[in-house]
PDB file of N, CA and C in Angstrom:
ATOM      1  N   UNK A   1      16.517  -4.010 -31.648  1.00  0.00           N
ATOM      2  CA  UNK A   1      16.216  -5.420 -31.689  1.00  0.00           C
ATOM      3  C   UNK A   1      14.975  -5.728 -30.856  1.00  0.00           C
ATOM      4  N   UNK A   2      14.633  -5.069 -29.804  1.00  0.00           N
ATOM      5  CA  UNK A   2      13.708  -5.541 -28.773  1.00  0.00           C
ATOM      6  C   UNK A   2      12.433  -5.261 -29.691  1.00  0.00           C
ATOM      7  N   UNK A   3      12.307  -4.636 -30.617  1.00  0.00           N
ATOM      8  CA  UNK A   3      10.903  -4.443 -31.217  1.00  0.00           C
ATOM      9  C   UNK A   3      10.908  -5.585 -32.210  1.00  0.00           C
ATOM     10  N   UNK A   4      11.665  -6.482 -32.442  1.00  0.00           N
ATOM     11  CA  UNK A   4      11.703  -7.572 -33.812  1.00  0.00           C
ATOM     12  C   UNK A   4      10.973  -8.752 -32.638  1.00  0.00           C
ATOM     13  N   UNK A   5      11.367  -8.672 -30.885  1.00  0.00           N
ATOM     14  CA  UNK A   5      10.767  -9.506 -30.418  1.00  0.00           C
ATOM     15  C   UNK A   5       8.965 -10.438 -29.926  1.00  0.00           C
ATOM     16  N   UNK A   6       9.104 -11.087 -29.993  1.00  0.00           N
ATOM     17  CA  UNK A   6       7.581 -11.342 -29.828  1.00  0.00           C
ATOM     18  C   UNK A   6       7.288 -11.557 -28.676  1.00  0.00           C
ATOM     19  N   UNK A   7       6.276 -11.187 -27.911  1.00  0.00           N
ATOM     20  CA  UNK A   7       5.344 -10.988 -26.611  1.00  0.00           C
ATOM     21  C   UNK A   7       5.467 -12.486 -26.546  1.00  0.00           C
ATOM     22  N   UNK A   8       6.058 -12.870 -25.083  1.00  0.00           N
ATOM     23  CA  UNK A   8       6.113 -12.087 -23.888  1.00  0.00           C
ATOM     24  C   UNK A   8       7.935 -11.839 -23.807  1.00  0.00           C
ATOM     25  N   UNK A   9       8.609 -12.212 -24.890  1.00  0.00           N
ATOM     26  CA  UNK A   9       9.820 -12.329 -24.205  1.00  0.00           C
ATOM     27  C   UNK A   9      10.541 -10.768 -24.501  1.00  0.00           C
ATOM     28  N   UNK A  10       9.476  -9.706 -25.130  1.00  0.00           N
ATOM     29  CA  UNK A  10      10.303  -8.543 -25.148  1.00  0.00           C
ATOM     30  C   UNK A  10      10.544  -7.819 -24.155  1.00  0.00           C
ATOM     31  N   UNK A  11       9.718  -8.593 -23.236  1.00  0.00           N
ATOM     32  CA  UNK A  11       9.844  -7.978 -21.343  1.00  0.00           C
ATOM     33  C   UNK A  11      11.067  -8.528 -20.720  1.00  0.00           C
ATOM     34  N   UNK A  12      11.542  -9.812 -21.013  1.00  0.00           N
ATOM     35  CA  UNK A  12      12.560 -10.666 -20.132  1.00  0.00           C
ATOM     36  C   UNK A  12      13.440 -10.533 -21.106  1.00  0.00           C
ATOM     37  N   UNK A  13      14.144 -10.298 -22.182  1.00  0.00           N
ATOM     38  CA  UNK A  13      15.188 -10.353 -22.762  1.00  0.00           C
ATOM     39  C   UNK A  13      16.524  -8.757 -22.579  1.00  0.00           C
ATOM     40  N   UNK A  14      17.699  -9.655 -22.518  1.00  0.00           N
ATOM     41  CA  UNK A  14      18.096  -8.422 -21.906  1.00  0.00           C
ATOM     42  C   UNK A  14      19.561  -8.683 -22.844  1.00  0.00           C
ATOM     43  N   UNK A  15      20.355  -7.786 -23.550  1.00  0.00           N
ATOM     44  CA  UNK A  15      21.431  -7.986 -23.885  1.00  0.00           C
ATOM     45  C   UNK A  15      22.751  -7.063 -23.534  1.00  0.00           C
ATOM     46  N   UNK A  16      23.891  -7.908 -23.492  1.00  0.00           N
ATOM     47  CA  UNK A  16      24.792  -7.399 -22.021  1.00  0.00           C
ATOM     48  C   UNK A  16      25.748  -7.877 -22.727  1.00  0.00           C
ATOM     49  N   UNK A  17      26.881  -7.140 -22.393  1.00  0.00           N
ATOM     50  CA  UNK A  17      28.257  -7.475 -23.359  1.00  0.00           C
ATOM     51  C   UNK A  17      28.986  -8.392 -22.045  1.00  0.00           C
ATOM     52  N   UNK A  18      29.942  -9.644 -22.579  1.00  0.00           N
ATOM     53  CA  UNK A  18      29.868 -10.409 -21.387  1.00  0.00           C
ATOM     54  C   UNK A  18      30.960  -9.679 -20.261  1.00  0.00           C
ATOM     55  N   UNK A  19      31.393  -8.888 -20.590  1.00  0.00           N
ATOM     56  CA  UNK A  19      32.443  -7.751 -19.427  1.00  0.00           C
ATOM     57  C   UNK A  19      31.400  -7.598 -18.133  1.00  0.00           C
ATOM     58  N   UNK A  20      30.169  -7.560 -18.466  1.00  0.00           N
ATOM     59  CA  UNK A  20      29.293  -6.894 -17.428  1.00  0.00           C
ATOM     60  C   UNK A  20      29.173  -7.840 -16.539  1.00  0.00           C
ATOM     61  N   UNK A  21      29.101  -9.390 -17.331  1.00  0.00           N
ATOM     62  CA  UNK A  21      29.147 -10.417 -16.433  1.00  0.00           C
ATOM     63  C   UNK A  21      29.950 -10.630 -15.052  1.00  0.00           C
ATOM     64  N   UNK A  22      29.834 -10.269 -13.835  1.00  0.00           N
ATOM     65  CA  UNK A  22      30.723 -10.760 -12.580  1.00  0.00           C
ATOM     66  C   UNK A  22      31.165 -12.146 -12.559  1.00  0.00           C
ATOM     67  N   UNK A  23      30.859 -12.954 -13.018  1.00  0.00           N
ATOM     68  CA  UNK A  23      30.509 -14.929 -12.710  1.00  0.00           C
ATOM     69  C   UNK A  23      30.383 -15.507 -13.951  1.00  0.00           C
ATOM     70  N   UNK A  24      31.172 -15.208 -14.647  1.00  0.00           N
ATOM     71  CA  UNK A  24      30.983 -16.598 -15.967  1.00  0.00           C
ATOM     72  C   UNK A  24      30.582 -17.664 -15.484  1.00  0.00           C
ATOM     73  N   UNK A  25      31.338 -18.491 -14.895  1.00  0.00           N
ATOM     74  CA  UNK A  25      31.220 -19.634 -14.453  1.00  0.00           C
ATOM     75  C   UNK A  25      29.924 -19.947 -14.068  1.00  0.00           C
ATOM     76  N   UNK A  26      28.802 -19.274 -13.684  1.00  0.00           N
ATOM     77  CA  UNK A  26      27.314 -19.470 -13.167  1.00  0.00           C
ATOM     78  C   UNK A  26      26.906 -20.105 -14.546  1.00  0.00           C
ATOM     79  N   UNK A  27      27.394 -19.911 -15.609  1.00  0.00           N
ATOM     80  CA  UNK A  27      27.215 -19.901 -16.976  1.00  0.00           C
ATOM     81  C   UNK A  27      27.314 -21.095 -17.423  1.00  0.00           C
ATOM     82  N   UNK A  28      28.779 -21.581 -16.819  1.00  0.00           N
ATOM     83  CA  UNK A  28      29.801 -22.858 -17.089  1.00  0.00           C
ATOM     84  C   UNK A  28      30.172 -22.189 -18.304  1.00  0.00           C
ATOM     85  N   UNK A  29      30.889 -20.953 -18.598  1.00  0.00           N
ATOM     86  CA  UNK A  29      31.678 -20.503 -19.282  1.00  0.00           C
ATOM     87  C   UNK A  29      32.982 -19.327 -19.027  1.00  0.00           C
ATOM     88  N   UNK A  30      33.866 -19.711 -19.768  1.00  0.00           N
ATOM     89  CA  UNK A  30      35.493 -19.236 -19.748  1.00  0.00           C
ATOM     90  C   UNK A  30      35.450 -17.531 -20.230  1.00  0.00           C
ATOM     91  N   UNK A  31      36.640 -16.569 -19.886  1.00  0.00           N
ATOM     92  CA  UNK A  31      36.586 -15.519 -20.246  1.00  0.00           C
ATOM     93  C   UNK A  31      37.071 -15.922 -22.086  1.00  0.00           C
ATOM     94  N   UNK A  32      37.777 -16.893 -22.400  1.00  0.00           N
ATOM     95  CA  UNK A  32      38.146 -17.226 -23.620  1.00  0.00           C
ATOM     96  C   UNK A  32      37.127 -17.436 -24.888  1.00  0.00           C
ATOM     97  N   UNK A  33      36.450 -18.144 -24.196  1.00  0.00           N
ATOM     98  CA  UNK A  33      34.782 -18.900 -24.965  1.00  0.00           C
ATOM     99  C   UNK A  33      34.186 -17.550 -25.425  1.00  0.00           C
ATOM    100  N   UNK A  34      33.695 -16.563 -24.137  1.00  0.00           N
ATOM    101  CA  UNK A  34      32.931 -15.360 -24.402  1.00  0.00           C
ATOM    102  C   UNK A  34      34.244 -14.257 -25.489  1.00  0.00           C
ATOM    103  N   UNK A  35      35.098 -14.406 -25.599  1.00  0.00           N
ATOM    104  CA  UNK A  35      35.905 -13.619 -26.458  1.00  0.00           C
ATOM    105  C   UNK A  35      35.693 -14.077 -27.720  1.00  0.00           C
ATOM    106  N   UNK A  36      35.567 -15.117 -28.046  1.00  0.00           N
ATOM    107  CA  UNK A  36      35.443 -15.759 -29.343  1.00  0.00           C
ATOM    108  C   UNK A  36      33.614 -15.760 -30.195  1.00  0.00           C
ATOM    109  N   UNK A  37      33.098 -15.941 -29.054  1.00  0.00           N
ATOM    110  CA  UNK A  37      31.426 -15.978 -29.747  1.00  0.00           C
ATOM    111  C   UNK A  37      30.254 -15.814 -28.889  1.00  0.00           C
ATOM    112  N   UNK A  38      29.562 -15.533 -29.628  1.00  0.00           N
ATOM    113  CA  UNK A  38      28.387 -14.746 -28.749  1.00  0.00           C
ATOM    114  C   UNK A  38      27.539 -15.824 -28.180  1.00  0.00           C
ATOM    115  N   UNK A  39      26.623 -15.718 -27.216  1.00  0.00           N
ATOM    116  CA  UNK A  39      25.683 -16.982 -26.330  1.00  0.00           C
ATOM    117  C   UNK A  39      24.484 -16.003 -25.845  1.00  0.00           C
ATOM    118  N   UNK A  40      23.560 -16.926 -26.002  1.00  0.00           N
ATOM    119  CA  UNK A  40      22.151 -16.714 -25.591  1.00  0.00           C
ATOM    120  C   UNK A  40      22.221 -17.697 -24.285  1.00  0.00           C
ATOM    121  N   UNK A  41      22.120 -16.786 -23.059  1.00  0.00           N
ATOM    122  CA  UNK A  41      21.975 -18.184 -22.165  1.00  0.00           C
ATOM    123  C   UNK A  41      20.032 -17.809 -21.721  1.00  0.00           C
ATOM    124  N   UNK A  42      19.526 -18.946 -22.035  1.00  0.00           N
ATOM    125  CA  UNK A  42      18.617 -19.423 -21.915  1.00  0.00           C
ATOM    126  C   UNK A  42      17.606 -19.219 -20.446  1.00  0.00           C
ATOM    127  N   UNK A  43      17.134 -18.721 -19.832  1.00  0.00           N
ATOM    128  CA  UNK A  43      16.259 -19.281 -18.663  1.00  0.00           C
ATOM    129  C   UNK A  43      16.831 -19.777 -17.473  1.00  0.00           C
ATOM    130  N   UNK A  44      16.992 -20.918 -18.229  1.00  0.00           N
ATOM    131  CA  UNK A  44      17.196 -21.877 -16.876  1.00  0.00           C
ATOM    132  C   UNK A  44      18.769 -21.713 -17.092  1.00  0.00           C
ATOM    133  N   UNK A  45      19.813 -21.209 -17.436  1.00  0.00           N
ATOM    134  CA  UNK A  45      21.075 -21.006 -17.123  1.00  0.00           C
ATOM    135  C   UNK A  45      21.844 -21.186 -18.197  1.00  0.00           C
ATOM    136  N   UNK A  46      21.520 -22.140 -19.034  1.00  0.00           N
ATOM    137  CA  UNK A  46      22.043 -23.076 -19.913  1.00  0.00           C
ATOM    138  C   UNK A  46      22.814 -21.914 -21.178  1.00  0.00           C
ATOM    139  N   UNK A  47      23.529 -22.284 -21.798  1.00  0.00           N
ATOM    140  CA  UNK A  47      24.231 -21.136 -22.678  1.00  0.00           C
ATOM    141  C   UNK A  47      24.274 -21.709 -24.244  1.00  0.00           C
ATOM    142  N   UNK A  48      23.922 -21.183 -24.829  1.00  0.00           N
ATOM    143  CA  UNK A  48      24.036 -21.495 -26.195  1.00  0.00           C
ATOM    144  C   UNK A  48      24.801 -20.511 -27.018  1.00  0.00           C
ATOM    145  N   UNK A  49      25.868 -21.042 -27.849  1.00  0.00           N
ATOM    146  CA  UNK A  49      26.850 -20.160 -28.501  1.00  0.00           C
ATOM    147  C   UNK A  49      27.082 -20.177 -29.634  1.00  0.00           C
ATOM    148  N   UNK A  50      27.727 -19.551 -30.075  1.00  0.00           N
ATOM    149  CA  UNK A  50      27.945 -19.185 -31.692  1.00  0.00           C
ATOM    150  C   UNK A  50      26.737 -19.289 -32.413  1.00  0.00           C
ATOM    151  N   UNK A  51      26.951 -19.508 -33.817  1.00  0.00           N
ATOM    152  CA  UNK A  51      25.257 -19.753 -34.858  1.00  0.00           C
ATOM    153  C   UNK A  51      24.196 -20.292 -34.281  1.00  0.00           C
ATOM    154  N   UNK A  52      24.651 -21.042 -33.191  1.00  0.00           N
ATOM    155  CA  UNK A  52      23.382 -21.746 -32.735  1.00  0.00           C
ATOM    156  C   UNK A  52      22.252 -21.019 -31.076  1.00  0.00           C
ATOM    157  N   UNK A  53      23.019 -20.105 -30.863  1.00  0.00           N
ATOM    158  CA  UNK A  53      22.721 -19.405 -30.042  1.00  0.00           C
ATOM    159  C   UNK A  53      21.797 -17.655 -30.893  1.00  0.00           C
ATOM    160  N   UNK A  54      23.201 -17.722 -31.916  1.00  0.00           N
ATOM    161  CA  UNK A  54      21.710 -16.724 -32.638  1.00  0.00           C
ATOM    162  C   UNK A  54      20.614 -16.841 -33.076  1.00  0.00           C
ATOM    163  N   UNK A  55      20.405 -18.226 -33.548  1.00  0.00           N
ATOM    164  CA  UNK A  55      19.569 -18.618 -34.401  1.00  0.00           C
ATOM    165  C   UNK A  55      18.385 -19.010 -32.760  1.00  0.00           C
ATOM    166  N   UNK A  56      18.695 -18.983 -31.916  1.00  0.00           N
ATOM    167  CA  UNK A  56      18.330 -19.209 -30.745  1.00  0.00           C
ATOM    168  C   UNK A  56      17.350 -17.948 -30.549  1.00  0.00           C
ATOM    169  N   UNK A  57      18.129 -16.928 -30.329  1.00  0.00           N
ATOM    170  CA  UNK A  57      17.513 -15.373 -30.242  1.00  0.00           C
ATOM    171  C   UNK A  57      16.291 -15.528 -31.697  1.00  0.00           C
ATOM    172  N   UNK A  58      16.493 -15.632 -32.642  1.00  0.00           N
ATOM    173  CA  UNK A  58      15.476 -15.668 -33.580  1.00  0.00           C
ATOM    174  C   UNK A  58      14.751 -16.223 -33.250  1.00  0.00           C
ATOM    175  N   UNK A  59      14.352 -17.650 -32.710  1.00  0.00           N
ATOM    176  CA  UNK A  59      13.275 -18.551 -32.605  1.00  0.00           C
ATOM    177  C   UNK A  59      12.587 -17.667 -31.422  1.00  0.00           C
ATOM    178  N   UNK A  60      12.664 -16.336 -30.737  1.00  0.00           N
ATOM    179  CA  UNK A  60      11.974 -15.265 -30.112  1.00  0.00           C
ATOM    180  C   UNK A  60      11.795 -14.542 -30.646  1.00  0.00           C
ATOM    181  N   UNK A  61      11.914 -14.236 -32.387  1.00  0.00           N
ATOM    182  CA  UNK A  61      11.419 -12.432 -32.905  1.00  0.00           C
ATOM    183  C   UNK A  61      10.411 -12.867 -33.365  1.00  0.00           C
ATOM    184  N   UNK A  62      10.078 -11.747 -33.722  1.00  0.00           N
ATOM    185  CA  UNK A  62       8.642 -11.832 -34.892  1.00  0.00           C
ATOM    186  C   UNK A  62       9.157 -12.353 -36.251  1.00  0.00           C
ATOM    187  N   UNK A  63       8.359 -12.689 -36.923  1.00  0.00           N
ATOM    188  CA  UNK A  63       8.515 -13.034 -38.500  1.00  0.00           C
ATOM    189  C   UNK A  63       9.147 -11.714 -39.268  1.00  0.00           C
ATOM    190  N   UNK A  64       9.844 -11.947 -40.307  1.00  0.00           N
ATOM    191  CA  UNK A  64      10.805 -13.751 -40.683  1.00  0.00           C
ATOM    192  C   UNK A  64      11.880 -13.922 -39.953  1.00  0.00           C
ATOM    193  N   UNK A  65      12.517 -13.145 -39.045  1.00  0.00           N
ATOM    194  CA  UNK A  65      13.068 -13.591 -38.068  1.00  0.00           C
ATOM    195  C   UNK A  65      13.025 -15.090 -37.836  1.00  0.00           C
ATOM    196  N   UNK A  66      12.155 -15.570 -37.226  1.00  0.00           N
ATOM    197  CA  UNK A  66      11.653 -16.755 -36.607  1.00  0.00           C
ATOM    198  C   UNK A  66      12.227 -17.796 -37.748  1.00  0.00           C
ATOM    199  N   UNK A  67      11.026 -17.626 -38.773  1.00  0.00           N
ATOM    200  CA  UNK A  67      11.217 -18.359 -39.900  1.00  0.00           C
ATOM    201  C   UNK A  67      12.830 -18.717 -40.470  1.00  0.00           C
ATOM    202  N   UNK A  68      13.784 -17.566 -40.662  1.00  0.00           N
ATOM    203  CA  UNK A  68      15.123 -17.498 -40.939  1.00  0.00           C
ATOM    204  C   UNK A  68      16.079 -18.523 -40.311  1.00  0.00           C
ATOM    205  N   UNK A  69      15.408 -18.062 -38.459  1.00  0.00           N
ATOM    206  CA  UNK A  69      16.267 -18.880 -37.684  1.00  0.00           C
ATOM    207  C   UNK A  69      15.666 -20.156 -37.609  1.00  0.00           C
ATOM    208  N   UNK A  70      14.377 -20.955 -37.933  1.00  0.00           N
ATOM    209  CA  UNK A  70      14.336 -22.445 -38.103  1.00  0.00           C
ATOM    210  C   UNK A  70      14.894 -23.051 -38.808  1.00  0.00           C
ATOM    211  N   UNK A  71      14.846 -22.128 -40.445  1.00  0.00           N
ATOM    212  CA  UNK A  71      15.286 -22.749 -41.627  1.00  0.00           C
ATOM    213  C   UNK A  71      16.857 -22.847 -40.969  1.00  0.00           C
ATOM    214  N   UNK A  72      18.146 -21.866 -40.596  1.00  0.00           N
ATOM    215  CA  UNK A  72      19.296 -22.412 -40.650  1.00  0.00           C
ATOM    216  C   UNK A  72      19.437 -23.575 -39.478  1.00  0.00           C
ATOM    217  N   UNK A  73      18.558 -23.941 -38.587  1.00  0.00           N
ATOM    218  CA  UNK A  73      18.529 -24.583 -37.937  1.00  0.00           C
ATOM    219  C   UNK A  73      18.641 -26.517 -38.125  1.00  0.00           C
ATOM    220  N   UNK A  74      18.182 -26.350 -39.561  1.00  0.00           N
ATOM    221  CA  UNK A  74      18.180 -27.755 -40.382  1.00  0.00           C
ATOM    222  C   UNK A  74      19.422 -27.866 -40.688  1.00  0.00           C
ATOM    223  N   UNK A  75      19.527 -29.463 -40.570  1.00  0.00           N
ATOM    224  CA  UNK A  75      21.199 -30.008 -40.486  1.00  0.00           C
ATOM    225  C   UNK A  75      21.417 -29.735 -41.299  1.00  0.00           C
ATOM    226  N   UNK A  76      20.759 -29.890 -42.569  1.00  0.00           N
ATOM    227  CA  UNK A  76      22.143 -29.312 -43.757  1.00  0.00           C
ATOM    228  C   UNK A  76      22.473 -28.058 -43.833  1.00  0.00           C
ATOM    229  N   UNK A  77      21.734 -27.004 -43.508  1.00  0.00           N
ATOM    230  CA  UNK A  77      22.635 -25.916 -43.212  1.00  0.00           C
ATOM    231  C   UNK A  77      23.176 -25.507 -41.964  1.00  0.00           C
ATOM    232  N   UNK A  78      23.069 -26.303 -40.722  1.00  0.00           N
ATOM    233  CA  UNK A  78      23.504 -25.792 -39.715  1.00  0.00           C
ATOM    234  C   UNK A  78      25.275 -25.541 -39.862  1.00  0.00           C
ATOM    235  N   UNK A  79      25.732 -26.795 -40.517  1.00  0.00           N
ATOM    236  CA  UNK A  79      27.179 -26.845 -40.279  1.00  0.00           C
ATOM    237  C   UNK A  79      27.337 -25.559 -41.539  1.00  0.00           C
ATOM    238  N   UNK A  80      27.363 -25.510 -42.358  1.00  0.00           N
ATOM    239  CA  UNK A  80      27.233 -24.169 -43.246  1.00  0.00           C
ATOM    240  C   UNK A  80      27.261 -22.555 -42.454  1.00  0.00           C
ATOM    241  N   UNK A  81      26.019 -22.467 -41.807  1.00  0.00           N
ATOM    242  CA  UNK A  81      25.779 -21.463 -41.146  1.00  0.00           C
ATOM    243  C   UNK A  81      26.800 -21.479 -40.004  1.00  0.00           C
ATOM    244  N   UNK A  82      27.312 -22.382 -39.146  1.00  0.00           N
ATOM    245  CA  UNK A  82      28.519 -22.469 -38.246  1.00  0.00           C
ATOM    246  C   UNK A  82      30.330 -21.801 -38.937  1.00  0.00           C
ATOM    247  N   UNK A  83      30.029 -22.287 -40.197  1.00  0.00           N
ATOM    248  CA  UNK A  83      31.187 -22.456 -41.011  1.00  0.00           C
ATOM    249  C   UNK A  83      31.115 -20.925 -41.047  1.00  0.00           C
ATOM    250  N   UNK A  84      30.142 -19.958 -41.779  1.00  0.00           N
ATOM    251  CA  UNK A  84      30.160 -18.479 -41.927  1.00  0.00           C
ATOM    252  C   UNK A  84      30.147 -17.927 -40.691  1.00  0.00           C
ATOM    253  N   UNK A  85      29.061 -17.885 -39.735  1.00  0.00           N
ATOM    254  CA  UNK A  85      29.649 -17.121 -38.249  1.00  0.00           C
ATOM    255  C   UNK A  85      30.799 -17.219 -37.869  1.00  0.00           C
ATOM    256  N   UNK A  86      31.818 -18.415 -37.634  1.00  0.00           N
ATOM    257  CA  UNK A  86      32.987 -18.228 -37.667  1.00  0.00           C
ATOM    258  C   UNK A  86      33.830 -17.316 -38.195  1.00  0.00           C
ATOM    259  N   UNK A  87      33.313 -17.647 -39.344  1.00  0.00           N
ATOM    260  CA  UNK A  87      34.239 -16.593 -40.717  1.00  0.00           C
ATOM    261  C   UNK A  87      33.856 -14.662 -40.004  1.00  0.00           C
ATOM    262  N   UNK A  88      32.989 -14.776 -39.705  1.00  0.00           N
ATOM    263  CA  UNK A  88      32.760 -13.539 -39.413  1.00  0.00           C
ATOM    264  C   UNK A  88      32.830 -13.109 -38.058  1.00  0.00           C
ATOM    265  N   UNK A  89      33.284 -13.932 -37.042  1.00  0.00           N
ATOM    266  CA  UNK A  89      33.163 -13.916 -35.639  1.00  0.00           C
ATOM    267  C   UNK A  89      34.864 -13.330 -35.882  1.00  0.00           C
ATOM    268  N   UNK A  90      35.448 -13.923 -36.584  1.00  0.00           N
ATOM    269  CA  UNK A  90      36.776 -13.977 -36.467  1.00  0.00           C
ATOM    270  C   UNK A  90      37.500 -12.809 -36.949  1.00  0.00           C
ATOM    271  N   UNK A  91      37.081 -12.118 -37.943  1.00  0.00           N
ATOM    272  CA  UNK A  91      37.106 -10.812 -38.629  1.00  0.00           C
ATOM    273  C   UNK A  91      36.215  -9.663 -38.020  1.00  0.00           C
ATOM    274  N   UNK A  92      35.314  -9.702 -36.899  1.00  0.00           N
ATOM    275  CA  UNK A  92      34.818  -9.262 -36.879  1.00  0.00           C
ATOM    276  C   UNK A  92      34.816  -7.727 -36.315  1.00  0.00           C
ATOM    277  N   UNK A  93      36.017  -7.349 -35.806  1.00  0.00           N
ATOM    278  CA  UNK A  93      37.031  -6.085 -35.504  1.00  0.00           C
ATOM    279  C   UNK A  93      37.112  -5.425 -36.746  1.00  0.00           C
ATOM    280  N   UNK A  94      37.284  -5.920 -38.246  1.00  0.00           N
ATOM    281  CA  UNK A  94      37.640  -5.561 -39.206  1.00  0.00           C
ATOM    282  C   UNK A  94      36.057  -5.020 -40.019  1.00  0.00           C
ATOM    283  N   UNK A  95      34.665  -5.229 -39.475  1.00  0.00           N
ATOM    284  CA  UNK A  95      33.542  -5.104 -40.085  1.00  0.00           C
ATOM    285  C   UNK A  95      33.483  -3.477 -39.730  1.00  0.00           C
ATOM    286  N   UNK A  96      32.197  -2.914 -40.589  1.00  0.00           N
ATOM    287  CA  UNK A  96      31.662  -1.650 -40.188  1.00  0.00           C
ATOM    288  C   UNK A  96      31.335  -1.459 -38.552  1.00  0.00           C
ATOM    289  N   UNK A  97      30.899  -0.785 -38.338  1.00  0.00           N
ATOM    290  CA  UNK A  97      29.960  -0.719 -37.008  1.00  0.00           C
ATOM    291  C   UNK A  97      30.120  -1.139 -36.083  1.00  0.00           C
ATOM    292  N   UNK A  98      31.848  -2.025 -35.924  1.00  0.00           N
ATOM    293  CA  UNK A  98      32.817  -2.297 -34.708  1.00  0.00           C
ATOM    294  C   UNK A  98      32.723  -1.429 -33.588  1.00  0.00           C
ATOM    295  N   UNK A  99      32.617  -2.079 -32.710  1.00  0.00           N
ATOM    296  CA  UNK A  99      33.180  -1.275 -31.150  1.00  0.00           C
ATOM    297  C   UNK A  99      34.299  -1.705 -30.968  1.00  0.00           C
ATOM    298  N   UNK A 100      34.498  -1.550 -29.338  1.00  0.00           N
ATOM    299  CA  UNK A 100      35.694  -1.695 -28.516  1.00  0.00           C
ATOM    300  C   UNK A 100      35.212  -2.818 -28.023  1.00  0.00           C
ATOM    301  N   UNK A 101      34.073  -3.693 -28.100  1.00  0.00           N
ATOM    302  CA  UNK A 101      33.700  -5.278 -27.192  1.00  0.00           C
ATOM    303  C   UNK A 101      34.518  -5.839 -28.744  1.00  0.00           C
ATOM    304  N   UNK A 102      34.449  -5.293 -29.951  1.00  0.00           N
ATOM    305  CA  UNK A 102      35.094  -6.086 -31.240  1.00  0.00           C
ATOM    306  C   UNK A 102      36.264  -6.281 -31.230  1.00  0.00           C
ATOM    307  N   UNK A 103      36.894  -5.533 -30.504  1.00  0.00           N
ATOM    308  CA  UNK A 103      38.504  -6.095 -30.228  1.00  0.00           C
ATOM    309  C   UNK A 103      39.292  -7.183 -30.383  1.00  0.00           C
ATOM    310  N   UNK A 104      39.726  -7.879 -30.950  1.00  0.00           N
ATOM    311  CA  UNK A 104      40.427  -8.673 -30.579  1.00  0.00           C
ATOM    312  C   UNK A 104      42.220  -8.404 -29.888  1.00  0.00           C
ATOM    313  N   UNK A 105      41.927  -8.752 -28.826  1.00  0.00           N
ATOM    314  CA  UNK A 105      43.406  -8.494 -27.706  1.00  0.00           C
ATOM    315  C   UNK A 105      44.128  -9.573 -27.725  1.00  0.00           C
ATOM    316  N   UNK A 106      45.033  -9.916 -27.228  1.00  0.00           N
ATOM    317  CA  UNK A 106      45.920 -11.186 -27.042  1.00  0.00           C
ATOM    318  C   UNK A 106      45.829 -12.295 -27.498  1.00  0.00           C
ATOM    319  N   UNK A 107      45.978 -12.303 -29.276  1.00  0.00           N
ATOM    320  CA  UNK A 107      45.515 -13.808 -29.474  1.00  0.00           C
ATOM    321  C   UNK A 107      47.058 -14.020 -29.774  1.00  0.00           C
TER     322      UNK A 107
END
């Protein structure tokens, strides 16, 4: 992924499964929240999650990356694009190329 990124943020971007995290809470987020969907937290602290947090990471790659993640970014497909990450956040133990962060434990 770090090569889809565009200069300068392929230096500062770092991706970390949230286990590694010591301090959710620095986050203002739950061990529950991070079990359910993925977050881009931002810079300044701030956390952005599910579709809207990926589409987040895109508005940093190179093209069409970029492009991909503006277009689902428009209201009429945002709730759409929310509606499928779900669908797939939720199954997502059951996809190819699962790990052990894909788990789902104690629901």
């Amino acid at each position: 992924m770090r090569k889809r990124l565009r200069a300068p943020f392929d230096e500062h971007f770092e991706v970390c499964s949230w286990q590694s995290i010591k301090d959710l809470s620095q986050y203002s987020l739950t061990e529950q929240e991070v079990r359910e969907r993925v977050y881009f937290i931002h810079e300044s602290g701030r956390a952005i999650g599910a579709a809207a947090g990926l589409s987040e990471v895109g508005l940093h790659m190179k093209q069409p990356w970029r492009l991909i993640a503006l277009i689902v970014r428009l209201p009429v497909l945002s709730n759409l694009v929310e509606l499928i990450y779900r669908l797939v956040a939720r199954n997502r133990h059951r996809l190819p190329g699962g790990s052990d962060e894909c788990t789902i434990n104690n629901r």
